[in-house]
Protein backbone atom coordinates (compact mmCIF):
# COMPACT_ATOMS: atom_id res chain seq x y z
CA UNK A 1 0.00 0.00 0.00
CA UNK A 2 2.92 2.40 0.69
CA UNK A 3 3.70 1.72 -2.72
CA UNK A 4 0.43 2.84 -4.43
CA UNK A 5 0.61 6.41 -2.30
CA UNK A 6 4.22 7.09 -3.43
CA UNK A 7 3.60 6.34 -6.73
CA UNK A 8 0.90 8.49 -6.34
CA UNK A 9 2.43 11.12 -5.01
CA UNK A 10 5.75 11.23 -7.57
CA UNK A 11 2.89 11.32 -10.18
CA UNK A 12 1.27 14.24 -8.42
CA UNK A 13 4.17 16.05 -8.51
CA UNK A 14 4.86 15.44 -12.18
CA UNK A 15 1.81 16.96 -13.11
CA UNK A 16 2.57 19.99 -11.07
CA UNK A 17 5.29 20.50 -12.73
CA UNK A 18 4.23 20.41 -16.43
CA UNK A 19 1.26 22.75 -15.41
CA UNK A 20 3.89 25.23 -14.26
CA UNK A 21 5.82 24.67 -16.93
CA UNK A 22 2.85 25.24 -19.77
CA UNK A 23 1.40 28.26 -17.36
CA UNK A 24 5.33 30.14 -16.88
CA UNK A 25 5.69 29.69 -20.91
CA UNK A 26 2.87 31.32 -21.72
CA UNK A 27 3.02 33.81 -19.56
CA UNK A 28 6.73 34.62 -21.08
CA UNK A 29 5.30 34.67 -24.40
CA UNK A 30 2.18 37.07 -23.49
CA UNK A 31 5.02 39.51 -21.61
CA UNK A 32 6.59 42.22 -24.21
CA UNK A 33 10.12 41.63 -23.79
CA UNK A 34 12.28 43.69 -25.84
CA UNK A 35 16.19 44.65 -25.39
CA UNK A 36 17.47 47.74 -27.27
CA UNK A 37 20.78 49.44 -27.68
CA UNK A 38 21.13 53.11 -26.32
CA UNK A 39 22.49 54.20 -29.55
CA UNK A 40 23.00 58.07 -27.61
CA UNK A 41 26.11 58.66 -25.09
CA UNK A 42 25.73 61.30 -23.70
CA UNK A 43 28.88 63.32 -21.88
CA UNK A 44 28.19 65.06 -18.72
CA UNK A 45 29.21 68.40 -17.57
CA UNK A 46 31.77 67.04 -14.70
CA UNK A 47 33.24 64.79 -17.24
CA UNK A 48 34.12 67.44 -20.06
CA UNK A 49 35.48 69.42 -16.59
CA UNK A 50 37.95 66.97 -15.64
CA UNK A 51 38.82 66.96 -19.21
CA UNK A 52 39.63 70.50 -19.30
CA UNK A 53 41.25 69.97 -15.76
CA UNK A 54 44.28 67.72 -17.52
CA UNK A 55 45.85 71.01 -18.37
CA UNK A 56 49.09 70.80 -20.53
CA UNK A 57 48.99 67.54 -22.41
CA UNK A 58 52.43 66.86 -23.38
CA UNK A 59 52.43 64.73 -27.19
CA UNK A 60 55.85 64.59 -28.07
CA UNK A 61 59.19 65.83 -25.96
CA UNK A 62 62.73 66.09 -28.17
CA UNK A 63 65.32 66.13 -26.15
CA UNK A 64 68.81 68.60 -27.47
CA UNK A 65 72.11 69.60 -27.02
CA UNK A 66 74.13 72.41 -28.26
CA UNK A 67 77.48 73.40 -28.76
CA UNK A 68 77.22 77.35 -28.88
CA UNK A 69 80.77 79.69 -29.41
CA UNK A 70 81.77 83.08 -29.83
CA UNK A 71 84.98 84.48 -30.31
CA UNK A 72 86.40 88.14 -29.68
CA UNK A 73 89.58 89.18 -31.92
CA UNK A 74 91.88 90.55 -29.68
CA UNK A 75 95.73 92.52 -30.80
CA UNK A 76 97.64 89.62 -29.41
CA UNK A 77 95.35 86.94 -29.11
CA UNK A 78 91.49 86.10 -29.41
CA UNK A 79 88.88 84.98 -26.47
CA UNK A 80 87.16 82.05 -26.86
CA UNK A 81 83.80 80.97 -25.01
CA UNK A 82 81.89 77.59 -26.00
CA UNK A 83 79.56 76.28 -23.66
CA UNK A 84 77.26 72.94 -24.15
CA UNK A 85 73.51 73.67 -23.52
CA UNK A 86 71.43 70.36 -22.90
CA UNK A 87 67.22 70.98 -23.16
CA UNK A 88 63.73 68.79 -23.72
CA UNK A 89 61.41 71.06 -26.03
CA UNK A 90 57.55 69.79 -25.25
CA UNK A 91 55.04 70.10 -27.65
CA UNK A 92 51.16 69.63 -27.08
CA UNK A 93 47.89 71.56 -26.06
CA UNK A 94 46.37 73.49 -22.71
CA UNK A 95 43.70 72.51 -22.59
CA UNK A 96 42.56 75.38 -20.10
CA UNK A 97 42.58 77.06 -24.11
CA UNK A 98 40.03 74.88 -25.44
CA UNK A 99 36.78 77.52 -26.71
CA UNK A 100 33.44 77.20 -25.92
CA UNK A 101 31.58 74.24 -27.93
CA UNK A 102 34.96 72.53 -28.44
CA UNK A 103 33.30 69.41 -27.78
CA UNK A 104 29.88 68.49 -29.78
CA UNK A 105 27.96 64.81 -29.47
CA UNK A 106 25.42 63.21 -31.25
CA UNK A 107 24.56 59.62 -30.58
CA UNK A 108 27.90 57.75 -30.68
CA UNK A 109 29.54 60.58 -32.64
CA UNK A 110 31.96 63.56 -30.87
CA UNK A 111 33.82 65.93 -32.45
CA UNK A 112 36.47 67.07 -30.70
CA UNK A 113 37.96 70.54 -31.55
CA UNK A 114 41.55 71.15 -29.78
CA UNK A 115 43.56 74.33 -29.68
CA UNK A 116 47.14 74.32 -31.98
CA UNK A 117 50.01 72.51 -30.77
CA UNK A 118 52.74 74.68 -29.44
CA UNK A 119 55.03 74.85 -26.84
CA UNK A 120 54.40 74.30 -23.28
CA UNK A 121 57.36 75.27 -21.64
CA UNK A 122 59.06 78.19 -22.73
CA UNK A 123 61.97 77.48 -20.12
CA UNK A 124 63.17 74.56 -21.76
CA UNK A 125 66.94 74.21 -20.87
CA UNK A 126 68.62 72.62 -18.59
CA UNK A 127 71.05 75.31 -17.03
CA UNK A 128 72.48 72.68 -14.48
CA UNK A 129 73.76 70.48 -17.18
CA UNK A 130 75.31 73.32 -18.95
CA UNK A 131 78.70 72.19 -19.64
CA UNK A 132 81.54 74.77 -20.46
CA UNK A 133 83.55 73.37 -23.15
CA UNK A 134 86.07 76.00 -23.86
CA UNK A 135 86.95 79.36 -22.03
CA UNK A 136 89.87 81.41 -22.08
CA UNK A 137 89.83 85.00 -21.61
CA UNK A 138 86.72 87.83 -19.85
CA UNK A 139 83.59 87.29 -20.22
CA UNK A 140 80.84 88.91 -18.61
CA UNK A 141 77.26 87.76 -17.17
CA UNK A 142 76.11 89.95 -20.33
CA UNK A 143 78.47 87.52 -22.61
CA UNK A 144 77.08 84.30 -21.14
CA UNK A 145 73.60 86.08 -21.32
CA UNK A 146 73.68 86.23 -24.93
CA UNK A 147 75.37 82.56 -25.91
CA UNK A 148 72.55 81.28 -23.97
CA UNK A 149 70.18 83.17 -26.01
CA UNK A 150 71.85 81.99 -29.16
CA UNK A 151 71.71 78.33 -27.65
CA UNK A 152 67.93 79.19 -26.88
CA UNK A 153 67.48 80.34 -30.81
CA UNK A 154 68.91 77.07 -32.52
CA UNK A 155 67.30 74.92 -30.06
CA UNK A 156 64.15 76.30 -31.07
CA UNK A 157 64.69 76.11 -34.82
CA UNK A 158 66.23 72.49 -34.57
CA UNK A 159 63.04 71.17 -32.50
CA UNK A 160 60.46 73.25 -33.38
CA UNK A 161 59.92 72.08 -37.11
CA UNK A 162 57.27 71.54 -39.19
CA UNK A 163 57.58 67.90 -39.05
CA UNK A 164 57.86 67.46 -35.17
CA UNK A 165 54.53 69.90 -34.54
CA UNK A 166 52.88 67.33 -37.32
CA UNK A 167 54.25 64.12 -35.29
CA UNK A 168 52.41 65.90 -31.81
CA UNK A 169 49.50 66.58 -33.88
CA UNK A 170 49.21 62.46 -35.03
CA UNK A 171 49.98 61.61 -30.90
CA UNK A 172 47.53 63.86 -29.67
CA UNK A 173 44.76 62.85 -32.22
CA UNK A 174 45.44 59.27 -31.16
CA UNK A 175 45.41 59.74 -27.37
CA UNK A 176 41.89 61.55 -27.72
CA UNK A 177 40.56 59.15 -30.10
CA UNK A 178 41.26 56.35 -27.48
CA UNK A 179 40.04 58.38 -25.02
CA UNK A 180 36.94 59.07 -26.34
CA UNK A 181 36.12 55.38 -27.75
CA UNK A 182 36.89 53.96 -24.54
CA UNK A 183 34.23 56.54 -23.29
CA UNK A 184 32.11 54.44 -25.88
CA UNK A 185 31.61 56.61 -29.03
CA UNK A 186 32.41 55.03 -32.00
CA UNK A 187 33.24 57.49 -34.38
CA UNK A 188 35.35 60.22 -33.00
CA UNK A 189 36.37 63.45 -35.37
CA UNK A 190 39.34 65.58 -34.18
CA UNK A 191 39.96 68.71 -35.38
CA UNK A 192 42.55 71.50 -34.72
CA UNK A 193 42.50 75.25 -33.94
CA UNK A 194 44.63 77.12 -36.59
């Protein structure tokens, strides 16, 4: 007899069970399920801040040296001065300069508009590592003054070329466009300031 009820029973149960199961499938079916893709990012105000708050962004450093001379013709002999000037020239954006609307969205589009590369640190050598290579005779402070404004002039047109602005531009293009993709817009458009 304890047989008949447990059979019973186990049979009981197994009709439960399909009932739920018919009942819980058609009630999935009957309930409007649909999963769609936010196709609109949208950037906030604090997050275009702390954008603006990175401040210099540094895209390519060259690092110099120069061997700078000057000789004064004397009766009997001549002075010599030549001094080694070591500096990094850094090239990139503030972006404290950036204008209002510099940054537009639509959907999973930005464009980003970025002020001109230039250079961020207009005290770019490295007086400590100034090495004097050759000095006989008087100089003055006003002499040394102006070989390290000649050293100052050459480093500038050796570093600051055409080609090495163009090479900051390509970094900082790429840094943003990672930036902003990993922000999640898909197609980013950089521009620059002229």
């Amino acid at each position: 007899m304890n047989y008949k009820i447990k059979l019973a029973a186990i049979g009981a149960i197994i009709v439960a069970v399909i009932i739920f199961s018919v009942w819980f499938c058609s009630a999935v079916r009957q309930t409007d399920l649909h999963i769609t893709k936010n196709q609109g990012i949208e950037l906030t105000p604090q997050q275009i801040t702390s954008i603006k708050a990175i401040g210099e962004w540094e895209f390519l450093s060259v690092s110099n040296e120069e061997l700078v001379d000057t000789v004064r013709r004397g009766i009997f002999s001549d002075d010599h001065l030549a001094r080694i000037y070591y500096g990094t020239i850094r090239l990139g954006v503030n972006m404290h300069q950036v204008k209002p609307g510099w940054i537009q969205t639509s959907g999973d589009s930005i464009e980003v508009t970025l002020p001109k590369v230039a250079l961020l640190d207009r005290d770019f050598i490295d007086e400590a590592r100034t090495q004097s290579f050759a000095e006989n005779g008087r100089w003055s402070h006003k002499d040394r003054d102006a070989l390290y404004r000649k050293a100052y002039r050459q480093m500038l047109a050796h570093c600051l070329t055409p080609a090495n602005l163009a090479i900051a531009r390509q970094n900082g293009e790429s840094h943003f466009r990672n930036m902003m993709r990993a922000m999640g817009f898909d197609h980013v458009s950089i521009k620059w300031e002229e």
